[in-house]
PDB file of N, CA and C in Angstrom:
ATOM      1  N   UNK A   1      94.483  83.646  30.454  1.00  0.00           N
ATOM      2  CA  UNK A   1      93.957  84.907  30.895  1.00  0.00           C
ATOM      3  C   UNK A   1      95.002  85.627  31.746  1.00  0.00           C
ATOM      4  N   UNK A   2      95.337  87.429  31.422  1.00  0.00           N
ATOM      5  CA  UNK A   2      96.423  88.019  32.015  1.00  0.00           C
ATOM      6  C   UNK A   2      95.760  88.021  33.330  1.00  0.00           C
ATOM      7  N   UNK A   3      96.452  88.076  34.540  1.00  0.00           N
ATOM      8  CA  UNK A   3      95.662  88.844  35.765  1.00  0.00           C
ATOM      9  C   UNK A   3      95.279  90.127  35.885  1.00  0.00           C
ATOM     10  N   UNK A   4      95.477  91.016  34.573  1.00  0.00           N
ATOM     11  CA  UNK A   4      95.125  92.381  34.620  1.00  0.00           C
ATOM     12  C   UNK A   4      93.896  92.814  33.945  1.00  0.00           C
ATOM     13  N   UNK A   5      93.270  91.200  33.049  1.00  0.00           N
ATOM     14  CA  UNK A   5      91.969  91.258  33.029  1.00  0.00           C
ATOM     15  C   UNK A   5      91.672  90.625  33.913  1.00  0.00           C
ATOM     16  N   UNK A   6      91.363  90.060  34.998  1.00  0.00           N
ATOM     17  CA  UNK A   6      90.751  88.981  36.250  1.00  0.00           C
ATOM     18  C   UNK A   6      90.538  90.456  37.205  1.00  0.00           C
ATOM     19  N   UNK A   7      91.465  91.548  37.178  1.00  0.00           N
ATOM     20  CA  UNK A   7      91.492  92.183  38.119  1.00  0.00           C
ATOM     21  C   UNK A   7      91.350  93.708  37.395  1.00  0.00           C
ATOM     22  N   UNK A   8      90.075  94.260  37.666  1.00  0.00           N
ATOM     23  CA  UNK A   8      89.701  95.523  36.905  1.00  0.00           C
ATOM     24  C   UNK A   8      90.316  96.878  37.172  1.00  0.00           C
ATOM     25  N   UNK A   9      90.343  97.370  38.610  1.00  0.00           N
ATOM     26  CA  UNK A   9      91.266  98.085  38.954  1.00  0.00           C
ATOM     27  C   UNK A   9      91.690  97.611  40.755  1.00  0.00           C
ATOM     28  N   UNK A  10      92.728  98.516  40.420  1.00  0.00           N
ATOM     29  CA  UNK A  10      93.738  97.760  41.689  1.00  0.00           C
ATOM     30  C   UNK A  10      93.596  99.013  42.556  1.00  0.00           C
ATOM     31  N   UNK A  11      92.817  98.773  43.779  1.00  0.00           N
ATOM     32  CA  UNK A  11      93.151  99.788  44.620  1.00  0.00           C
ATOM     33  C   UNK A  11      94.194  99.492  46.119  1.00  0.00           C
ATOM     34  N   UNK A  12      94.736 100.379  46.549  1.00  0.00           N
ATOM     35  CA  UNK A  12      95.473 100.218  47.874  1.00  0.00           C
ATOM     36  C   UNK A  12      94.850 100.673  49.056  1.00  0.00           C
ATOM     37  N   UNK A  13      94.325 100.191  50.550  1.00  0.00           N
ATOM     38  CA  UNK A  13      93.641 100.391  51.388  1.00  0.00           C
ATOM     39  C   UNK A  13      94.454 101.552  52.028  1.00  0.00           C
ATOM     40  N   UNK A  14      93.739 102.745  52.518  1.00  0.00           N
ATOM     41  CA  UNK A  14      94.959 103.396  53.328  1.00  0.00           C
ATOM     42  C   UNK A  14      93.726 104.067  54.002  1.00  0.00           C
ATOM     43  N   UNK A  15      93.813 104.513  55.163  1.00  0.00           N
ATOM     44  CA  UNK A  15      92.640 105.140  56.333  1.00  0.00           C
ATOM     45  C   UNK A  15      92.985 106.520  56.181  1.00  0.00           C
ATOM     46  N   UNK A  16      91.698 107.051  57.178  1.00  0.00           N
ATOM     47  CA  UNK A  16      91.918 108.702  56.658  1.00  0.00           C
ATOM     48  C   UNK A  16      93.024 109.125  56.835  1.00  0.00           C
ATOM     49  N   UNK A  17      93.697 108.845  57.945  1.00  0.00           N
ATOM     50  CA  UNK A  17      95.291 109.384  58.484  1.00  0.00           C
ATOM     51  C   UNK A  17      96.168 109.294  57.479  1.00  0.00           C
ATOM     52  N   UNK A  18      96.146 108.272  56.834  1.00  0.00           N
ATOM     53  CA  UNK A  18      97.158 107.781  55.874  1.00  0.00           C
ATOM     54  C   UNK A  18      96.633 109.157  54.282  1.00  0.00           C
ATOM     55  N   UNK A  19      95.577 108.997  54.233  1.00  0.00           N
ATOM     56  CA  UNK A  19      95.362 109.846  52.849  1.00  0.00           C
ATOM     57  C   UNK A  19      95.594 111.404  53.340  1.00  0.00           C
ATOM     58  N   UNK A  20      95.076 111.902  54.513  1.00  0.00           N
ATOM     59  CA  UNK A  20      95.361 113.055  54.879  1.00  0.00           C
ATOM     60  C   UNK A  20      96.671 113.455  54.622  1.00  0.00           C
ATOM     61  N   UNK A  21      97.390 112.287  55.655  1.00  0.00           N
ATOM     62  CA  UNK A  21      99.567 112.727  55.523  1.00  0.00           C
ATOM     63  C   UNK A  21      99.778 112.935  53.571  1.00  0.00           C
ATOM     64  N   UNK A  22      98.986 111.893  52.863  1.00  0.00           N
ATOM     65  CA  UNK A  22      99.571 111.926  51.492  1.00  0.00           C
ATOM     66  C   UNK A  22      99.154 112.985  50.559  1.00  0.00           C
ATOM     67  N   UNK A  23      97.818 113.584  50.926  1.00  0.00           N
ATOM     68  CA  UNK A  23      97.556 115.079  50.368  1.00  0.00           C
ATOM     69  C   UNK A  23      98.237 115.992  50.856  1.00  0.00           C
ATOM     70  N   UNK A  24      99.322 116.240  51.925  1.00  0.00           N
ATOM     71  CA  UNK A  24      99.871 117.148  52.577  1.00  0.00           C
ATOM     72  C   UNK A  24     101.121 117.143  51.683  1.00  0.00           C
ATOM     73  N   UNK A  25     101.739 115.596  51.699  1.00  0.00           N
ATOM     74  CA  UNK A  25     103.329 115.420  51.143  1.00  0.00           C
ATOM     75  C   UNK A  25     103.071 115.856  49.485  1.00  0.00           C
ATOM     76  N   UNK A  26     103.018 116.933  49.119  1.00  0.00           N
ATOM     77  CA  UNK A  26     103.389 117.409  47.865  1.00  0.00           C
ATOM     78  C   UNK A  26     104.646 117.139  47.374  1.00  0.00           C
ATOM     79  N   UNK A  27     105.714 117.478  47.988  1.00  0.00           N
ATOM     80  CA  UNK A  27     107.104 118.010  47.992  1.00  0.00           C
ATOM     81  C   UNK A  27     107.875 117.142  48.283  1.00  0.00           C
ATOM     82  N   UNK A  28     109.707 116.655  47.976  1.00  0.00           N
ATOM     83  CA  UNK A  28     110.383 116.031  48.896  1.00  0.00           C
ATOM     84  C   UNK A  28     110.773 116.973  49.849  1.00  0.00           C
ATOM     85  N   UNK A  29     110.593 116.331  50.983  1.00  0.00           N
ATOM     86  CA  UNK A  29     110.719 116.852  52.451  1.00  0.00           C
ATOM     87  C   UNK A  29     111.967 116.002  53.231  1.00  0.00           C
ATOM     88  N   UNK A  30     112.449 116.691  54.488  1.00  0.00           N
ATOM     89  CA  UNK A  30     113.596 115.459  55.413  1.00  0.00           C
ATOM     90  C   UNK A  30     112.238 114.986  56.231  1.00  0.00           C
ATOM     91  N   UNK A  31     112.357 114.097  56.870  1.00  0.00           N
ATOM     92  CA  UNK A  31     111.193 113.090  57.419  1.00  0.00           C
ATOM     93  C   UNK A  31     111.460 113.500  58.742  1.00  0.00           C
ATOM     94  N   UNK A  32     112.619 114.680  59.083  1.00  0.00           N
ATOM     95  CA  UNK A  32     112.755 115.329  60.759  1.00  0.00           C
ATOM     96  C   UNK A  32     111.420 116.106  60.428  1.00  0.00           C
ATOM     97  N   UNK A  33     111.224 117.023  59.168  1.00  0.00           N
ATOM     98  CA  UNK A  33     110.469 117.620  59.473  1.00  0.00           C
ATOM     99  C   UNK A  33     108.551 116.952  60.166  1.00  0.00           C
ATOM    100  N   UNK A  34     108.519 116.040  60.387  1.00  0.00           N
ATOM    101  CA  UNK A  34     107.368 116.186  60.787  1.00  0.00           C
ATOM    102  C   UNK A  34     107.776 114.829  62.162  1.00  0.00           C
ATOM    103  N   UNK A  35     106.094 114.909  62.732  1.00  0.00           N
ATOM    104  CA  UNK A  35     106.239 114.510  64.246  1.00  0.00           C
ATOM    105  C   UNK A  35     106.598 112.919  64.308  1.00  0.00           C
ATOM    106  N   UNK A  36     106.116 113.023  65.951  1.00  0.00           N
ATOM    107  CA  UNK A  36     106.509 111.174  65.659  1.00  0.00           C
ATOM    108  C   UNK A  36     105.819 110.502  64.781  1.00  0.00           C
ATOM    109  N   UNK A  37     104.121 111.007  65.677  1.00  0.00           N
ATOM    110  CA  UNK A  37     102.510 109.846  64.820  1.00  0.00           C
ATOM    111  C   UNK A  37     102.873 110.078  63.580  1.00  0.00           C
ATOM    112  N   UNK A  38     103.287 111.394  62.816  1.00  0.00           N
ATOM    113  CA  UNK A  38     103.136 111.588  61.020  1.00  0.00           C
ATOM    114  C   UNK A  38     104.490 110.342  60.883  1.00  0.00           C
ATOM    115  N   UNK A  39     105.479 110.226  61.035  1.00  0.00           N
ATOM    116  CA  UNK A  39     106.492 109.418  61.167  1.00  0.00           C
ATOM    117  C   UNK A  39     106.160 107.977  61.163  1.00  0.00           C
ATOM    118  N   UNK A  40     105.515 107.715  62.509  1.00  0.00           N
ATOM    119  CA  UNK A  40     105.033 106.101  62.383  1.00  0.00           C
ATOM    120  C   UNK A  40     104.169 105.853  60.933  1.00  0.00           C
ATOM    121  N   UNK A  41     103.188 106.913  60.677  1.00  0.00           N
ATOM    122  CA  UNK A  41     102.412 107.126  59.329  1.00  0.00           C
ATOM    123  C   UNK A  41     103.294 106.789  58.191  1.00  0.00           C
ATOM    124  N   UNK A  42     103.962 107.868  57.991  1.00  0.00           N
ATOM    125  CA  UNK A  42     105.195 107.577  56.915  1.00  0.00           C
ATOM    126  C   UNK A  42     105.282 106.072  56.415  1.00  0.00           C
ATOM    127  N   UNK A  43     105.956 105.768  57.898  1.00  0.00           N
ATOM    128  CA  UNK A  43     106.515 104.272  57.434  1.00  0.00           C
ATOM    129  C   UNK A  43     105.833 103.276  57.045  1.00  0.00           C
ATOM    130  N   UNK A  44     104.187 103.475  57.412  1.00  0.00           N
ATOM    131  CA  UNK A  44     103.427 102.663  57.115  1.00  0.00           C
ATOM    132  C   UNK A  44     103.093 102.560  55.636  1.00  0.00           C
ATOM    133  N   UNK A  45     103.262 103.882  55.298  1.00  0.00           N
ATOM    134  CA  UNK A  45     102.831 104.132  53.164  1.00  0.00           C
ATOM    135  C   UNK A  45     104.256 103.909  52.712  1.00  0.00           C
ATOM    136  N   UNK A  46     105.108 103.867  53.766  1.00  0.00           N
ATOM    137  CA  UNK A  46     106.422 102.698  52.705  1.00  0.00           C
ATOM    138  C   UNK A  46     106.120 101.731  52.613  1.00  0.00           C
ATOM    139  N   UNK A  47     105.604 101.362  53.317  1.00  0.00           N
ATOM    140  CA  UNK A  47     105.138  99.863  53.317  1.00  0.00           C
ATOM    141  C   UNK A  47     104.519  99.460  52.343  1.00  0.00           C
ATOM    142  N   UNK A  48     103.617 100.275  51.924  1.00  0.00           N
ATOM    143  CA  UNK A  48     102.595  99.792  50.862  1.00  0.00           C
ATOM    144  C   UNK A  48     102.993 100.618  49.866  1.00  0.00           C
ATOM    145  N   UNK A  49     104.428 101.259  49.652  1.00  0.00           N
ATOM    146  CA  UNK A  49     104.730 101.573  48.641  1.00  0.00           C
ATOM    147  C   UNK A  49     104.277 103.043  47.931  1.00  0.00           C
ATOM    148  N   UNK A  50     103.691 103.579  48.905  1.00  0.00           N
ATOM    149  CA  UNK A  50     102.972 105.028  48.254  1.00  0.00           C
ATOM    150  C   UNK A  50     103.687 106.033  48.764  1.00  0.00           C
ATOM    151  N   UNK A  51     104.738 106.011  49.926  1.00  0.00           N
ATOM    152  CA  UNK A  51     105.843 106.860  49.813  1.00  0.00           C
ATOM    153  C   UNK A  51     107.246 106.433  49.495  1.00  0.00           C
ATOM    154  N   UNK A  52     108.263 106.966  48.856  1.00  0.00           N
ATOM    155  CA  UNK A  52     109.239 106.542  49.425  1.00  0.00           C
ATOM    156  C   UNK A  52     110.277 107.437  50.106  1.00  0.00           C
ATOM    157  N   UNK A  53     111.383 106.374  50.313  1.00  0.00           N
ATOM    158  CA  UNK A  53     112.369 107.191  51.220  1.00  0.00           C
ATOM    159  C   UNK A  53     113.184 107.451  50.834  1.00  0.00           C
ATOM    160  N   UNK A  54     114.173 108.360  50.530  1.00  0.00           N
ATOM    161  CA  UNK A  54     115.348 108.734  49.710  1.00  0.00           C
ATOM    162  C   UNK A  54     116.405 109.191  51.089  1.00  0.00           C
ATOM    163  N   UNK A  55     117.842 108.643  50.892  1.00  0.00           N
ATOM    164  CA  UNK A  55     118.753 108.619  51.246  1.00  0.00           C
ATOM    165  C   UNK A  55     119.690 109.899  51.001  1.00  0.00           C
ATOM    166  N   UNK A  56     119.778 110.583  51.767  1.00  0.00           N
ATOM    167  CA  UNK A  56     120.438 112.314  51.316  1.00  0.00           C
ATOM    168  C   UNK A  56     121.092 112.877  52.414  1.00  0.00           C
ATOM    169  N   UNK A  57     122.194 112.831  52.298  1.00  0.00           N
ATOM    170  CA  UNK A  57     122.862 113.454  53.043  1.00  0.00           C
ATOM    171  C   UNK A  57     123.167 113.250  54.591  1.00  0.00           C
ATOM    172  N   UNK A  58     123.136 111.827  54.833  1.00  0.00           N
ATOM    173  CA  UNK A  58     123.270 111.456  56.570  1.00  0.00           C
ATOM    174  C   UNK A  58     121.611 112.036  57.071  1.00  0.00           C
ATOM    175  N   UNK A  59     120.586 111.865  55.873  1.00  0.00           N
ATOM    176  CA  UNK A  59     119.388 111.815  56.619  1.00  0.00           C
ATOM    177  C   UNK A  59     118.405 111.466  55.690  1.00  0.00           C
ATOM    178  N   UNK A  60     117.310 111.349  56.096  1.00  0.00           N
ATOM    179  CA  UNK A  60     116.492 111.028  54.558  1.00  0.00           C
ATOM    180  C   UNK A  60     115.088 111.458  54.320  1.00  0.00           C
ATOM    181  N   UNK A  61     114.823 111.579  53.115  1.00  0.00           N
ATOM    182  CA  UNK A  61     113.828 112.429  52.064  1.00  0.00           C
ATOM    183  C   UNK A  61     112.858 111.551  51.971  1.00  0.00           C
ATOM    184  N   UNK A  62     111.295 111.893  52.082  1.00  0.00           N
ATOM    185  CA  UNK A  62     110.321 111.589  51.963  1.00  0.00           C
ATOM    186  C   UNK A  62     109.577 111.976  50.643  1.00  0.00           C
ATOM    187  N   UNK A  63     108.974 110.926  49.452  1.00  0.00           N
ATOM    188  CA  UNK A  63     108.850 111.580  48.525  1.00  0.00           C
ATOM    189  C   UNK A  63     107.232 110.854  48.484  1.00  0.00           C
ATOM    190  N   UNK A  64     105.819 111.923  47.751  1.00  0.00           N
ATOM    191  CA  UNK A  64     104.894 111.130  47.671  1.00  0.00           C
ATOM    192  C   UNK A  64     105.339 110.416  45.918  1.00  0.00           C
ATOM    193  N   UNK A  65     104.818 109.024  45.606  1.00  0.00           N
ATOM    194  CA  UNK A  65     104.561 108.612  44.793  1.00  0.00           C
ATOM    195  C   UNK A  65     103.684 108.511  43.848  1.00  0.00           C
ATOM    196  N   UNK A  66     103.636 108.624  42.217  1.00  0.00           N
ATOM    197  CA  UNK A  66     102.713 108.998  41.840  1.00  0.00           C
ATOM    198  C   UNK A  66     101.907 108.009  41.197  1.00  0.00           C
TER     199      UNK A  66
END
C-alpha cells in the first residue's frame, strides 16, 4: 500500500497570522519590506515550506508557494 492511499489529503497547520501574511504575499517582495512580527512570520512558513526565500542581490525575496 502507497502512503498516498493511507493518507487522503495532506493538510499543513498554519494559524490565522500565518494564513493572513500568505493571502497578502501575492507577489515576490524584499522581506525589508515588511515588519519585524510579519518577518518572524515569514520564517516560520519557511519552515513549513509555504514560503520561500530567494537570494537577490545582497538581499532576499520572499515568494508565496503554490
Amino acid at each position: 500500500m502507497k502512503i498516498n492511499e493511507l493518507i487522503g489529503d495532506f493538510e499543513i497547520f498554519v494559524t490565522n497570522e500565518e494564513q493572513e501574511l500568505l493571502e497578502k504575499l501575492e507577489e515576490i517582495r524584499p522581506i525589508e519590506f515588511y515588519d519585524e512580527r510579519e518577518r518572524f512570520v515569514i520564517e516560520n512558513l519557511i519552515r513549513k515550506s509555504l514560503i520561500t526565500k530567494i537570494s537577490r542581490n545582497n538581499s532576499y525575496m520572499v515568494v508565496r508557494n503554490d
